[in-house]
C-alpha atoms as a PDB file:
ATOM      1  CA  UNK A   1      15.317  -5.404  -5.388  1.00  0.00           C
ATOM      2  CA  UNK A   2      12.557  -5.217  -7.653  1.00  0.00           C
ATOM      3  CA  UNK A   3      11.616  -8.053  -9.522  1.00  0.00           C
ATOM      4  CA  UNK A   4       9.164 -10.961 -10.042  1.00  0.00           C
ATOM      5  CA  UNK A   5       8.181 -14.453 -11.286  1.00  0.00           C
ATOM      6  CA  UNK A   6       5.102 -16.649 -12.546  1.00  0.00           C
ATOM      7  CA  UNK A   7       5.847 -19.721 -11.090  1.00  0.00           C
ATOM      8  CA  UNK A   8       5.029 -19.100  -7.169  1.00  0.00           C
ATOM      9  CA  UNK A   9       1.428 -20.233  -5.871  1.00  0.00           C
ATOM     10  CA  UNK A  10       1.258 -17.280  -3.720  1.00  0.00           C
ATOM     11  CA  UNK A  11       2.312 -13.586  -4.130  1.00  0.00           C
ATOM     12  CA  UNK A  12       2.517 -11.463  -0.853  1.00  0.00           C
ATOM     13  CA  UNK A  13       2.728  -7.782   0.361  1.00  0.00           C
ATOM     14  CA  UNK A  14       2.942  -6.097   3.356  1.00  0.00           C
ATOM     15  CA  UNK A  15       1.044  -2.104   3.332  1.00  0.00           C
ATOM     16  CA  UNK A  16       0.047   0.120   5.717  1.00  0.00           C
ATOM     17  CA  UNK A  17      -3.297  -1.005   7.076  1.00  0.00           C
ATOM     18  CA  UNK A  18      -4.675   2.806   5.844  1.00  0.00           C
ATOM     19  CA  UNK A  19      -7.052   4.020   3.448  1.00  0.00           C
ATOM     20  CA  UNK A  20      -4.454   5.283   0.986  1.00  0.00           C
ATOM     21  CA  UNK A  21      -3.127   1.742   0.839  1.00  0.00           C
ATOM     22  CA  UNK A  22      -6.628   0.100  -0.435  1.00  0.00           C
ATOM     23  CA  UNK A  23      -5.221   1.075  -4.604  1.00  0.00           C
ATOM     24  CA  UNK A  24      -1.850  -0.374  -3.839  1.00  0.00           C
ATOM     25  CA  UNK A  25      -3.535  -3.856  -2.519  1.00  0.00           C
ATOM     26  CA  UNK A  26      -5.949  -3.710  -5.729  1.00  0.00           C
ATOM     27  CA  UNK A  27      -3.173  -3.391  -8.347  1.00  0.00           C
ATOM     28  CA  UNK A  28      -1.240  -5.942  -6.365  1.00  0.00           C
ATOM     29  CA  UNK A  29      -4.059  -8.814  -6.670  1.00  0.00           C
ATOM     30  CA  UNK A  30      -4.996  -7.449 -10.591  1.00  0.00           C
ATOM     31  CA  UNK A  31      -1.523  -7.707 -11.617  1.00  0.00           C
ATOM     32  CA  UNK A  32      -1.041 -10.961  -9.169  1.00  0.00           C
ATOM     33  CA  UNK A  33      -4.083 -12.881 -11.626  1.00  0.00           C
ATOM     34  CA  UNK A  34      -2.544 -11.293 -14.700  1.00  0.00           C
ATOM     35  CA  UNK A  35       1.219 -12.690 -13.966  1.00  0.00           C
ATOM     36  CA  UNK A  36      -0.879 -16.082 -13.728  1.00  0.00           C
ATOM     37  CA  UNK A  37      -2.588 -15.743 -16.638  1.00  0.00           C
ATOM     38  CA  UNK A  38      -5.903 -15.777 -14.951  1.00  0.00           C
ATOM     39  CA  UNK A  39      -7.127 -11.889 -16.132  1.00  0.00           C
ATOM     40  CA  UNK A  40     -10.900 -13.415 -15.737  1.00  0.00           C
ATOM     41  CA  UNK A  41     -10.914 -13.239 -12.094  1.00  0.00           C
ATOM     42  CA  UNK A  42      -9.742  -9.901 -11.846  1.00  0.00           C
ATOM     43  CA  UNK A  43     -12.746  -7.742 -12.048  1.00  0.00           C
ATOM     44  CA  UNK A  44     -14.239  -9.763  -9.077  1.00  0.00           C
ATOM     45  CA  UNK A  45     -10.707 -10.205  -7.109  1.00  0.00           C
ATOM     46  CA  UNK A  46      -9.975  -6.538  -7.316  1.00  0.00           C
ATOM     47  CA  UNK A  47     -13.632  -5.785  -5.845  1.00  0.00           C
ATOM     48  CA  UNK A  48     -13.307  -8.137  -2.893  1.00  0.00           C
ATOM     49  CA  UNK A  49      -9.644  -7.022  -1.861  1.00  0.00           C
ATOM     50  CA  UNK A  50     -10.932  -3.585  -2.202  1.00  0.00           C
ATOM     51  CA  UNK A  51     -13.201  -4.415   0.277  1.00  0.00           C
ATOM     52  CA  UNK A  52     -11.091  -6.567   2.184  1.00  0.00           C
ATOM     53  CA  UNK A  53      -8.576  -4.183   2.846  1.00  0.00           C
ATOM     54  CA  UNK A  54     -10.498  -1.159   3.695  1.00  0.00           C
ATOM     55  CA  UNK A  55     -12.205  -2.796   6.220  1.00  0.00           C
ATOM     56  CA  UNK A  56      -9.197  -3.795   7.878  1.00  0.00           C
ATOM     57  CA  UNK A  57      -7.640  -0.548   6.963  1.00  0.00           C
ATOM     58  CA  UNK A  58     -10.963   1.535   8.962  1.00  0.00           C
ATOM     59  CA  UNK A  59     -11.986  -1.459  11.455  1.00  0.00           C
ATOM     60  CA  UNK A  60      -8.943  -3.057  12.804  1.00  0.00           C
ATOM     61  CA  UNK A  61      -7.050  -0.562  14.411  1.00  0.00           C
ATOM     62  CA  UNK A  62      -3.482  -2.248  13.256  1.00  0.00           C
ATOM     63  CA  UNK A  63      -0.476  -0.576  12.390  1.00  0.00           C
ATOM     64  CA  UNK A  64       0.319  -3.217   9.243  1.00  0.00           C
ATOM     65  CA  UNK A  65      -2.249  -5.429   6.909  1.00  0.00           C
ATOM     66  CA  UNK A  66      -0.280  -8.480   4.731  1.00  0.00           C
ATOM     67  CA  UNK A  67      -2.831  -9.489   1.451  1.00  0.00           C
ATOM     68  CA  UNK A  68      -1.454 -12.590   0.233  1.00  0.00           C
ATOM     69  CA  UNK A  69      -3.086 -14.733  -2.539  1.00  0.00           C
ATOM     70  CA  UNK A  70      -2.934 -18.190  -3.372  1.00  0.00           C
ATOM     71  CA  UNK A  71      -3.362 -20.053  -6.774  1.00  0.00           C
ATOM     72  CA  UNK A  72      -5.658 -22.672  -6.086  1.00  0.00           C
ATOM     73  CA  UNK A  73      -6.098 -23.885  -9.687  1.00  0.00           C
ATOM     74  CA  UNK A  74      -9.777 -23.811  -9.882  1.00  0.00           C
ATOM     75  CA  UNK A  75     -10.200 -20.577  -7.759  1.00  0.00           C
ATOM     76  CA  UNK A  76      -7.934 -17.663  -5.982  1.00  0.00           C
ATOM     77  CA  UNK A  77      -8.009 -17.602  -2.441  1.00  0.00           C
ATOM     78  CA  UNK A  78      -7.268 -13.631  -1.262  1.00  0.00           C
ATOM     79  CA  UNK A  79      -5.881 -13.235   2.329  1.00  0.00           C
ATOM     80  CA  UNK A  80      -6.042  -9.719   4.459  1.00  0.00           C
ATOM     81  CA  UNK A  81      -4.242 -10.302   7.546  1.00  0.00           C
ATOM     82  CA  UNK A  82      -3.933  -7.493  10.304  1.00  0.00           C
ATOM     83  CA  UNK A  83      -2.027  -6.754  13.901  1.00  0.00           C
ATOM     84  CA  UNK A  84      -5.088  -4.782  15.099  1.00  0.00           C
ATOM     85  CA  UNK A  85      -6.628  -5.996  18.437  1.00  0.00           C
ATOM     86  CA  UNK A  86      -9.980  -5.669  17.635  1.00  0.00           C
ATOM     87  CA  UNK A  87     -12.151  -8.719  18.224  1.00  0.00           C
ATOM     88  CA  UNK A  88     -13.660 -10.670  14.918  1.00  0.00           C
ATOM     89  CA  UNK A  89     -17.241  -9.110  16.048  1.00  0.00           C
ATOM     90  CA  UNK A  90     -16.339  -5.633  15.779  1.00  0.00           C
ATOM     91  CA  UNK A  91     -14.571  -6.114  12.152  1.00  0.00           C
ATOM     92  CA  UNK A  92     -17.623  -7.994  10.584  1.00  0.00           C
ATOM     93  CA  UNK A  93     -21.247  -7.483  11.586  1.00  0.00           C
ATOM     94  CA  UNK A  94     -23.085 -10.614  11.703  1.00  0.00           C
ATOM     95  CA  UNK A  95     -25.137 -11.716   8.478  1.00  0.00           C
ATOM     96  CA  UNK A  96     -28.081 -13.643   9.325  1.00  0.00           C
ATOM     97  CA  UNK A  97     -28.305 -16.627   6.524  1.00  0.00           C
ATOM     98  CA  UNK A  98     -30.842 -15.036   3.971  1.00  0.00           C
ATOM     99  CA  UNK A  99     -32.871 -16.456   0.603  1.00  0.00           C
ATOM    100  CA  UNK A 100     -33.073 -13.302  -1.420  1.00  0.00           C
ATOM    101  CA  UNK A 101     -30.681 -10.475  -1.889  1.00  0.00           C
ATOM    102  CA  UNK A 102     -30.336  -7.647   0.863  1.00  0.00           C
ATOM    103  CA  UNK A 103     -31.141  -4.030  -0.019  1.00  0.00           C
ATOM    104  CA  UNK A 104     -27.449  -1.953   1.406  1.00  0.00           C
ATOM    105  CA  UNK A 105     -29.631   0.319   3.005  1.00  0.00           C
ATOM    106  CA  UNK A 106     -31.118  -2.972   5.670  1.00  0.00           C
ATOM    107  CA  UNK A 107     -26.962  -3.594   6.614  1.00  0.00           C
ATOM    108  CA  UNK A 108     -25.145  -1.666   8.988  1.00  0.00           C
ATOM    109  CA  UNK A 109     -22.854   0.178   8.063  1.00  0.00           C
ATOM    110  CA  UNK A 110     -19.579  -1.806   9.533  1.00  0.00           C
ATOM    111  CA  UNK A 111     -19.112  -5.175   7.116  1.00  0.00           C
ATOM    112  CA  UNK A 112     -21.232  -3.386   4.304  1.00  0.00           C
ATOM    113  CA  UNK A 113     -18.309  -3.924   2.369  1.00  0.00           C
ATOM    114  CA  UNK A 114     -18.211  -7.417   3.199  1.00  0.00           C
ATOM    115  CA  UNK A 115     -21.282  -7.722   1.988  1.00  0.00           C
ATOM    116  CA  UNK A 116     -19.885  -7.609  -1.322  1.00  0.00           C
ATOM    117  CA  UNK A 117     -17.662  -9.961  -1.007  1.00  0.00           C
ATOM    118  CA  UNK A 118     -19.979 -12.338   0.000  1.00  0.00           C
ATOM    119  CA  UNK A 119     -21.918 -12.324  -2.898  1.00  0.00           C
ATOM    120  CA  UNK A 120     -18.885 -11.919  -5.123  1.00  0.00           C
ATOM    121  CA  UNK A 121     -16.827 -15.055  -3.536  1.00  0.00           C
ATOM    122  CA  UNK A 122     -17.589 -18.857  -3.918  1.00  0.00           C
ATOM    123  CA  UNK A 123     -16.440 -18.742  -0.217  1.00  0.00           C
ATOM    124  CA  UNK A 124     -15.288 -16.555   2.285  1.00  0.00           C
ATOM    125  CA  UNK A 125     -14.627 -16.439   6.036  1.00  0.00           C
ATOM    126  CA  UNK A 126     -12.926 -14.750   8.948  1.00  0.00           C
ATOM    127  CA  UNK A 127     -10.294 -16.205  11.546  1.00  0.00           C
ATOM    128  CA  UNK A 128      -8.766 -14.491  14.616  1.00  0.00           C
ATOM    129  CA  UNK A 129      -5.217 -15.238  14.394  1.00  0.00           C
ATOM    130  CA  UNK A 130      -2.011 -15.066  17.527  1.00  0.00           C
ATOM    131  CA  UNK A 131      -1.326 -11.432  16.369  1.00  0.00           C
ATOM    132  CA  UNK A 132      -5.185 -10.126  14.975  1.00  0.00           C
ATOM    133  CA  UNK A 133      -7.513 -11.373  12.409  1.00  0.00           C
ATOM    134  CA  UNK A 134      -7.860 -13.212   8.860  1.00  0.00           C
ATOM    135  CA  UNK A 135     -10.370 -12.320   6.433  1.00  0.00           C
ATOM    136  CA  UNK A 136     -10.251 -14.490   3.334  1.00  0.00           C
ATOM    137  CA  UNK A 137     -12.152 -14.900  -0.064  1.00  0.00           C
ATOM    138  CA  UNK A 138     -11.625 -17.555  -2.719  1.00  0.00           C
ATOM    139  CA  UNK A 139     -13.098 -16.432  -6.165  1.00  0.00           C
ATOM    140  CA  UNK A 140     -14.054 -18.956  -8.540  1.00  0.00           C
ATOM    141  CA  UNK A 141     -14.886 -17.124 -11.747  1.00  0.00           C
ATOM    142  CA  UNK A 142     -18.267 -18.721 -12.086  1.00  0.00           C
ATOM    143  CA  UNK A 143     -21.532 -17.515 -13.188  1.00  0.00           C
ATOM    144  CA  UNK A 144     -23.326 -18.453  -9.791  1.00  0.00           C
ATOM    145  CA  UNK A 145     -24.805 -15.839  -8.581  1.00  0.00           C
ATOM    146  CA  UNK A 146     -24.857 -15.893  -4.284  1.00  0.00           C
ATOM    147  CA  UNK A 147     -26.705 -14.454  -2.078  1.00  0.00           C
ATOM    148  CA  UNK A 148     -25.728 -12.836   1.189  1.00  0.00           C
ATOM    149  CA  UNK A 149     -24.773 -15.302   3.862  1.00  0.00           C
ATOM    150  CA  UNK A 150     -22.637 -16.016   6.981  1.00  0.00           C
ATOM    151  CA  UNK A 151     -18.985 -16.342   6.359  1.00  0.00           C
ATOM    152  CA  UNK A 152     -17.758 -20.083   6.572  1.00  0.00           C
ATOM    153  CA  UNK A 153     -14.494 -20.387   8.788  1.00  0.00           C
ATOM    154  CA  UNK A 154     -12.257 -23.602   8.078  1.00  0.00           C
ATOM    155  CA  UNK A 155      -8.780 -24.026   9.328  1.00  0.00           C
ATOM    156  CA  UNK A 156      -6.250 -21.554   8.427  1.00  0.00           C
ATOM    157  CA  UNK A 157      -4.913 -22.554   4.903  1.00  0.00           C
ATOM    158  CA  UNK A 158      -0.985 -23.449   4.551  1.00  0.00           C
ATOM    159  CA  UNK A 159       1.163 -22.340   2.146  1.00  0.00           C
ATOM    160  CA  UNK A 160       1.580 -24.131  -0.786  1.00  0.00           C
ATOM    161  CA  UNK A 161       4.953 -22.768  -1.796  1.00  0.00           C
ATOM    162  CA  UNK A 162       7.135 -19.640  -0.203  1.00  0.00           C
ATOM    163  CA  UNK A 163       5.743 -16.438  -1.327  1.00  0.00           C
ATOM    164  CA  UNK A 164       6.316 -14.046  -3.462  1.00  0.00           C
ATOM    165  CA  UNK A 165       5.413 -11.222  -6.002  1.00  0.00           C
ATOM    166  CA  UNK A 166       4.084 -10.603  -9.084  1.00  0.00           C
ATOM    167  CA  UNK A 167       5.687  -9.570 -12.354  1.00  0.00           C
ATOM    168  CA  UNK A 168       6.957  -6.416 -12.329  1.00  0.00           C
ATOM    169  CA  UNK A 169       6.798  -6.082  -8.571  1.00  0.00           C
ATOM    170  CA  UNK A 170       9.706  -6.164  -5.428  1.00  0.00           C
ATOM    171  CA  UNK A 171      10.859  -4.277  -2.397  1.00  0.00           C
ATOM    172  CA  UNK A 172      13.234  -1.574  -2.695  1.00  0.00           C
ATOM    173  CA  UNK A 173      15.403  -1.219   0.905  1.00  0.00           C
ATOM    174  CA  UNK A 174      16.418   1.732   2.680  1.00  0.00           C
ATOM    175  CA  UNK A 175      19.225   0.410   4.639  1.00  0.00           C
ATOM    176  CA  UNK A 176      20.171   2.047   8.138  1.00  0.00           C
ATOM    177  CA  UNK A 177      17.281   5.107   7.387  1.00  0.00           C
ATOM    178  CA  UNK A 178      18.067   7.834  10.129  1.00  0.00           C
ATOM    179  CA  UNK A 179      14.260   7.962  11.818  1.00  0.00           C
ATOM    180  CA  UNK A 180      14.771  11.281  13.213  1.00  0.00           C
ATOM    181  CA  UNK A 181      15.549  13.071   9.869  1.00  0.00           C
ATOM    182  CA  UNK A 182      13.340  10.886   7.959  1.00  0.00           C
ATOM    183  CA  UNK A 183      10.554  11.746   9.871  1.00  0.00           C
ATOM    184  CA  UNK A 184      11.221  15.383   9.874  1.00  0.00           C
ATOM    185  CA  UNK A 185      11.743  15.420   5.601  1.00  0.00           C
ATOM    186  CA  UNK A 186       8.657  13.547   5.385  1.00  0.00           C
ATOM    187  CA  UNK A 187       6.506  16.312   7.296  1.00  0.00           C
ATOM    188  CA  UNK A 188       8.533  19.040   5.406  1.00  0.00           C
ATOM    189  CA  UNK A 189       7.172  17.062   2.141  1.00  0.00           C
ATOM    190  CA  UNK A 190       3.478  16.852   3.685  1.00  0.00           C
ATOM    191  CA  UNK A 191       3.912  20.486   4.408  1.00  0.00           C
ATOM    192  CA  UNK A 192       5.128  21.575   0.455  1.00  0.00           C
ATOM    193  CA  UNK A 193       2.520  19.264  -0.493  1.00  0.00           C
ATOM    194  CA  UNK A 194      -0.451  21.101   1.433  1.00  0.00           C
ATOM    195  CA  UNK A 195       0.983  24.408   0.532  1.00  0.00           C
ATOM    196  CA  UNK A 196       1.644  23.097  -3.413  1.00  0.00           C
ATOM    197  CA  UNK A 197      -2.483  22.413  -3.216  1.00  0.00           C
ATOM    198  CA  UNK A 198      -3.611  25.636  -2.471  1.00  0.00           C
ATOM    199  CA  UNK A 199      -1.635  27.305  -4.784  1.00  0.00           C
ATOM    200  CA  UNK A 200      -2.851  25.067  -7.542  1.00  0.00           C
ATOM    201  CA  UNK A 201      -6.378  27.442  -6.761  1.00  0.00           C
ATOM    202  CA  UNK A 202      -4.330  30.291  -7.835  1.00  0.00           C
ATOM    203  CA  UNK A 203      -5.003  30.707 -11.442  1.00  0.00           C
ATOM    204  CA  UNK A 204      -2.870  34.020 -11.394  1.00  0.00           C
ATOM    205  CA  UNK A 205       0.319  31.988  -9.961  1.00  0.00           C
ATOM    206  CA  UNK A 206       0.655  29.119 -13.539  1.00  0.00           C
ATOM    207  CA  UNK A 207       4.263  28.445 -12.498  1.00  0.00           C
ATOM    208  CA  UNK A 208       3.240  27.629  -9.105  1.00  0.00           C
ATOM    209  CA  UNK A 209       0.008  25.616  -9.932  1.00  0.00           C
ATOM    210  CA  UNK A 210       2.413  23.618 -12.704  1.00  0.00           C
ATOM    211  CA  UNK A 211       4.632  22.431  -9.933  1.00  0.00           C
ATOM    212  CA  UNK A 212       2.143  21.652  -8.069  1.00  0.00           C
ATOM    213  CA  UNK A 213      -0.115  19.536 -10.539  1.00  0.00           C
ATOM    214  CA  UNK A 214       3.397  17.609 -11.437  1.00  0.00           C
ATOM    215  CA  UNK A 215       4.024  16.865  -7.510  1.00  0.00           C
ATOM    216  CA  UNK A 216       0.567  15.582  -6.788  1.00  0.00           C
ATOM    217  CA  UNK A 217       0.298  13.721  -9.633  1.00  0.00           C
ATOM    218  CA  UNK A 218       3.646  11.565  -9.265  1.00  0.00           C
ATOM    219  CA  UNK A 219       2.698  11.041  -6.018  1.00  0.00           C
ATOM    220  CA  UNK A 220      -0.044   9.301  -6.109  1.00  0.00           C
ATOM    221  CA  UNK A 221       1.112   5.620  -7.921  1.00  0.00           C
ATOM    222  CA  UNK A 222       3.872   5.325  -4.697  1.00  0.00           C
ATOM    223  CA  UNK A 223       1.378   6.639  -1.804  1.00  0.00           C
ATOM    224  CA  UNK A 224       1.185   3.408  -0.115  1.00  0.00           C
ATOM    225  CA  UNK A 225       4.523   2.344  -0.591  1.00  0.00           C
ATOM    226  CA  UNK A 226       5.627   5.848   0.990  1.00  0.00           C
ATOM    227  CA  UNK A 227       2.715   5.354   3.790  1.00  0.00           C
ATOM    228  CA  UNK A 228       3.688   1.962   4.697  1.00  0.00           C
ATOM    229  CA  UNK A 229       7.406   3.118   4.904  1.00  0.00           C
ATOM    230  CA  UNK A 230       6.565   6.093   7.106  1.00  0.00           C
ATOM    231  CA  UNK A 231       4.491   3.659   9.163  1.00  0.00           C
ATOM    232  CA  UNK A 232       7.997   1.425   9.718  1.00  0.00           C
ATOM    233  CA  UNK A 233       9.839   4.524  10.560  1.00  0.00           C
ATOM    234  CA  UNK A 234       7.100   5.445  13.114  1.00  0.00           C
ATOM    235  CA  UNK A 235       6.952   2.464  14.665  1.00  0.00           C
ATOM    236  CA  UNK A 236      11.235   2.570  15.220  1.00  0.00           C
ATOM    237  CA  UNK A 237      10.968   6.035  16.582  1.00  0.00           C
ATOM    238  CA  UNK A 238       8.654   4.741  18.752  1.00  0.00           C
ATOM    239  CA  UNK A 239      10.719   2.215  19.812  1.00  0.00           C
ATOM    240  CA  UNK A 240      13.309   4.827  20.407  1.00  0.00           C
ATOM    241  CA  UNK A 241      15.749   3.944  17.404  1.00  0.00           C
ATOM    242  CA  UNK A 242      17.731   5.958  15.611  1.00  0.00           C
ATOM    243  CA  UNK A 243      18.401   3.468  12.434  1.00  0.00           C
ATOM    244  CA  UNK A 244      15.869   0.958  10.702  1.00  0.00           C
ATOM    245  CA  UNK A 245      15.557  -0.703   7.567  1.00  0.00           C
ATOM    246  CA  UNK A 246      13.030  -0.023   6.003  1.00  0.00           C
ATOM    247  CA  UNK A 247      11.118  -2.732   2.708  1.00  0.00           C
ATOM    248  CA  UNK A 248       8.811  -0.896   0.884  1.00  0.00           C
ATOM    249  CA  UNK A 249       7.283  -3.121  -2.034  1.00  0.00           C
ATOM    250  CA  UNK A 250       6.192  -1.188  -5.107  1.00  0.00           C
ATOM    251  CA  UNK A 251       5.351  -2.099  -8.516  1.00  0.00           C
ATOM    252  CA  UNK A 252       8.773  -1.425 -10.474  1.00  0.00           C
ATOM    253  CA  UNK A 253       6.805   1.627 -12.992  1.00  0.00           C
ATOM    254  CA  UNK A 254       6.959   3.542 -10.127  1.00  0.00           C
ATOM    255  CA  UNK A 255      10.910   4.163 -10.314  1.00  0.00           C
ATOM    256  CA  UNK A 256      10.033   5.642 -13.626  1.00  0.00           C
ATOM    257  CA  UNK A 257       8.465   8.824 -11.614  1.00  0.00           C
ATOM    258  CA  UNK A 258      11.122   9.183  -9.128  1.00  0.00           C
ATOM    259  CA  UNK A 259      13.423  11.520 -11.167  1.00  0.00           C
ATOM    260  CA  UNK A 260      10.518  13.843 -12.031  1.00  0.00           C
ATOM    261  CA  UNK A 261       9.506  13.854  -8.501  1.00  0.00           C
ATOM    262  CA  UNK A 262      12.947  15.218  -7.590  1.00  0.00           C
ATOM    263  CA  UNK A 263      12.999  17.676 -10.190  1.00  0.00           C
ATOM    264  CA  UNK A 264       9.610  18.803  -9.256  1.00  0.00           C
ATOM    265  CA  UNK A 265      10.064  18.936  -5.312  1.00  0.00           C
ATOM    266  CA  UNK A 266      13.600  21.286  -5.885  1.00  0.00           C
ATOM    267  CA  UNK A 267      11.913  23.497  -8.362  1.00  0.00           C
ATOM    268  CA  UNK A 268       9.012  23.873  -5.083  1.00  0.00           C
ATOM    269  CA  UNK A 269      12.049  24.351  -2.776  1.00  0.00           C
ATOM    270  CA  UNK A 270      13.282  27.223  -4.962  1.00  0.00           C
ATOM    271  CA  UNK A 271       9.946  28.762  -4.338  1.00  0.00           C
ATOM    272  CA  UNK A 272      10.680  28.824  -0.864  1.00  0.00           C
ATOM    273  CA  UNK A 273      14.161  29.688  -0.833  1.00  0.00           C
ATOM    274  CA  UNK A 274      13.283  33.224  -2.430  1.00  0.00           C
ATOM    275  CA  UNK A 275      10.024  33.131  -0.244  1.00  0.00           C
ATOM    276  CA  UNK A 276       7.344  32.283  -2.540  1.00  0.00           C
ATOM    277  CA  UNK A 277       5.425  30.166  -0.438  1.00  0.00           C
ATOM    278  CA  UNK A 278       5.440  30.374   3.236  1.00  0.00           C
ATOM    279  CA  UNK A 279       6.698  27.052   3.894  1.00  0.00           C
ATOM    280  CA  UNK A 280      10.486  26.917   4.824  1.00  0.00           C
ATOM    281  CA  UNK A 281      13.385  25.505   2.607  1.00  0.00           C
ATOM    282  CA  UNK A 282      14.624  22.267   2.905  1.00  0.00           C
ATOM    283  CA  UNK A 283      17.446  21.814   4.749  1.00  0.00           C
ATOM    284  CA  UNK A 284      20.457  20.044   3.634  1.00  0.00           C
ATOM    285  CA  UNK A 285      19.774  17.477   5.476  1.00  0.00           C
ATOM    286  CA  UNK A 286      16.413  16.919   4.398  1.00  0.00           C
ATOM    287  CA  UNK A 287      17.801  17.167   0.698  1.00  0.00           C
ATOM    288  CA  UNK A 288      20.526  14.409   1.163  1.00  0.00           C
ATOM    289  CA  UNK A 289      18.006  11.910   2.680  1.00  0.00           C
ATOM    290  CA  UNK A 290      15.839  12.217  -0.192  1.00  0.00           C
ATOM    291  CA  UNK A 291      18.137  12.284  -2.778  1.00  0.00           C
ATOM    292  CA  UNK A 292      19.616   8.716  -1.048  1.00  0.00           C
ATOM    293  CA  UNK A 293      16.231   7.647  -1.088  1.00  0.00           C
ATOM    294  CA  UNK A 294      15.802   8.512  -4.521  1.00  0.00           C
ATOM    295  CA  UNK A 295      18.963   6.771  -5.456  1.00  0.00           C
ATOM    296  CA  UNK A 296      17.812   3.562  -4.041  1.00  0.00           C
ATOM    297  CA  UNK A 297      14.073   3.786  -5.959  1.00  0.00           C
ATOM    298  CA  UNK A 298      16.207   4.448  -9.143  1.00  0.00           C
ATOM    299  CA  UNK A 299      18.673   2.078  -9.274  1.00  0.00           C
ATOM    300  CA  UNK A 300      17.833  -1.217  -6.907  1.00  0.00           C
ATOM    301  CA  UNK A 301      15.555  -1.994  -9.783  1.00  0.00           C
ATOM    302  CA  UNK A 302      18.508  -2.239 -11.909  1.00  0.00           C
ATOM    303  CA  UNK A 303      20.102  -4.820 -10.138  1.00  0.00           C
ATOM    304  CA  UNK A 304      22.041  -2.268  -7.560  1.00  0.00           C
ATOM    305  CA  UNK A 305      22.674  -3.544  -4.198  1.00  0.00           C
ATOM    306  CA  UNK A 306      20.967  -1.727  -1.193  1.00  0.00           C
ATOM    307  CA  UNK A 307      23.820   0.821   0.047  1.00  0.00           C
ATOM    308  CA  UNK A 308      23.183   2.411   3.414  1.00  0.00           C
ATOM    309  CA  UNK A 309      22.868   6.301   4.209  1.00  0.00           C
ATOM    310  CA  UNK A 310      25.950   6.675   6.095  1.00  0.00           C
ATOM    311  CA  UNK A 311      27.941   5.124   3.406  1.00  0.00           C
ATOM    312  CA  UNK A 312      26.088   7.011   0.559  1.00  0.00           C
ATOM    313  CA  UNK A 313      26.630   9.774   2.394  1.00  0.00           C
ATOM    314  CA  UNK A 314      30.711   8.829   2.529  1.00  0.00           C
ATOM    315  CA  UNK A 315      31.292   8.673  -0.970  1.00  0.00           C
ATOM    316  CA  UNK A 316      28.820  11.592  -2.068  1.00  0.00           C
ATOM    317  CA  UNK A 317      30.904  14.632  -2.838  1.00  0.00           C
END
């Protein structure tokens, strides 16, 4: 269930090591600093997890990234951890130790990004861990300025206290998710979605192009949550499951959406049903899932326990 508190040392997520998860990992360190009163260091922080994260996101070739961050008292220390298999030289280029600052265009172009961090952090480094690789950044909030230089790599840091999540942030749990039919009303979704986008070109279709203006914008605050839950499900149909649970963390303004999202995919799948738009209606099916998922995003952060499909499904006339 959603929730949060100030008094952990470190604040943890797990996303979908993909581009569209880079904003979620952002907000999650900027509202991290501001639950511990630190709103100085965001600015940089926000940068260098920016960076952080869509380098492992591009570079690493894993399925999951974890950014952590720990409340060192005089600095931050911001973790991106990922599962990929890649080796430490093909995530970060080698920086030669340098005495001026480096002109982007004389880097190449893998660990450009880290080149930002570098100059941004009071320290920084890069560890292979047992399952894939550790790039960390501690920011300081001082006015030195540094200069490109090789990433320092001391012993991986222990926790100070169990983690946990900022203010206003906490997983929401699809219990017992069917992966077959989850998988199918998530490509249904991408489809509406594609279709919803090319109508919004139509300026002679305006009830069309306001459905689909609605839909694209209330899904962009939850895109990583929904990527890194499509990721799980991917991963168990791999596997050859038919159930999983599946933790998506999410800031908790994001329930706020969910209700116009619904209203706004049904008035799309009324288009369809009188053939409007050549994608296909939903099918039951599809509609149940979504309104169970929709159920959970609405009320686990009210304090509702995490009820499963099949017994959702049991009591829903």
């Amino acid at each position: 269930m959603l929730g949060g508190t100030t008094t952990l040392s470190e604040v943890r997520v797990r996303l979908a090591a993909e581009p569209v998860s880079v904003p979620g990992a952002r907000r999650f360190v900027s509202d991290g600093l501001t639950s511990w009163g630190r709103p100085a260091l965001v600015e940089d922080a926000a940068l260098c997890v920016t960076e952080m994260a869509s380098n492992a996101a591009l570079h690493s070739g894993s399925g999951f990234m974890d950014v952590s961050m720990q409340d060192h008292r005089e600095s931050v220390r911001i973790c991106v951890e990922d599962e990929g298999r890649a080796p430490v030289q093909a995530v970060v280029s080698p920086m030669p130790e340098r005495t001026g600052p480096v002109a982007p265009e004389d880097e190449p172009t893998t660990g450009r990004g880290l080149m930002i961090v570098s100059i941004l952090a009071s320290n920084w480094g890069v560890e292979e861990t047992r399952s894939g690789n550790r790039i960390w950044a501690e920011i300081s909030g001082g006015n030195d300025e540094h200069t490109t230089r090789i990433s320092r790599t001391p012993p991986s840091p222990a926790r100070a206290a169990p983690s946990g999540l900022p203010d206003g942030w906490g997983v929401v749990r699809l219990v017992g998710c069917p992966v077959e039919l989850s998988l199918r009303s998530d490509q249904h979704l991408d489809e509406l979605i594609r279709e919803l986008q090319l109508i919004d070109a139509d300026e002679d279709n305006p009830p069309s192009r306001q459905i689909a203006t609605v839909v694209e914008t209330l899904l962009q605050a939850p895109a990583f949550a929904r990527h890194t839950g499509r990721r799980i499900v991917q991963e168990a149909a791999a596997a050859g499951l038919d159930l999983v649970d599946v933790e998506m963390t999410m800031p908790r303004q994001v329930a706020a959406g969910v209700r116009d999202l619904q209203r706004a995919v049904r008035r799309a799948d009324a288009l369809c049903e009188r053939e409007e738009m050549l994608t296909l209606a939903s099918t039951p099916e599809m509609r149940a899932i979504r309104s169970w998922m929709a159920e959970c995003l609405i009320t686990q952060p009210e304090g509702a326990e995490p009820v499963s499909f099949a017994d959702w499904l049991s009591r829903t006339p």
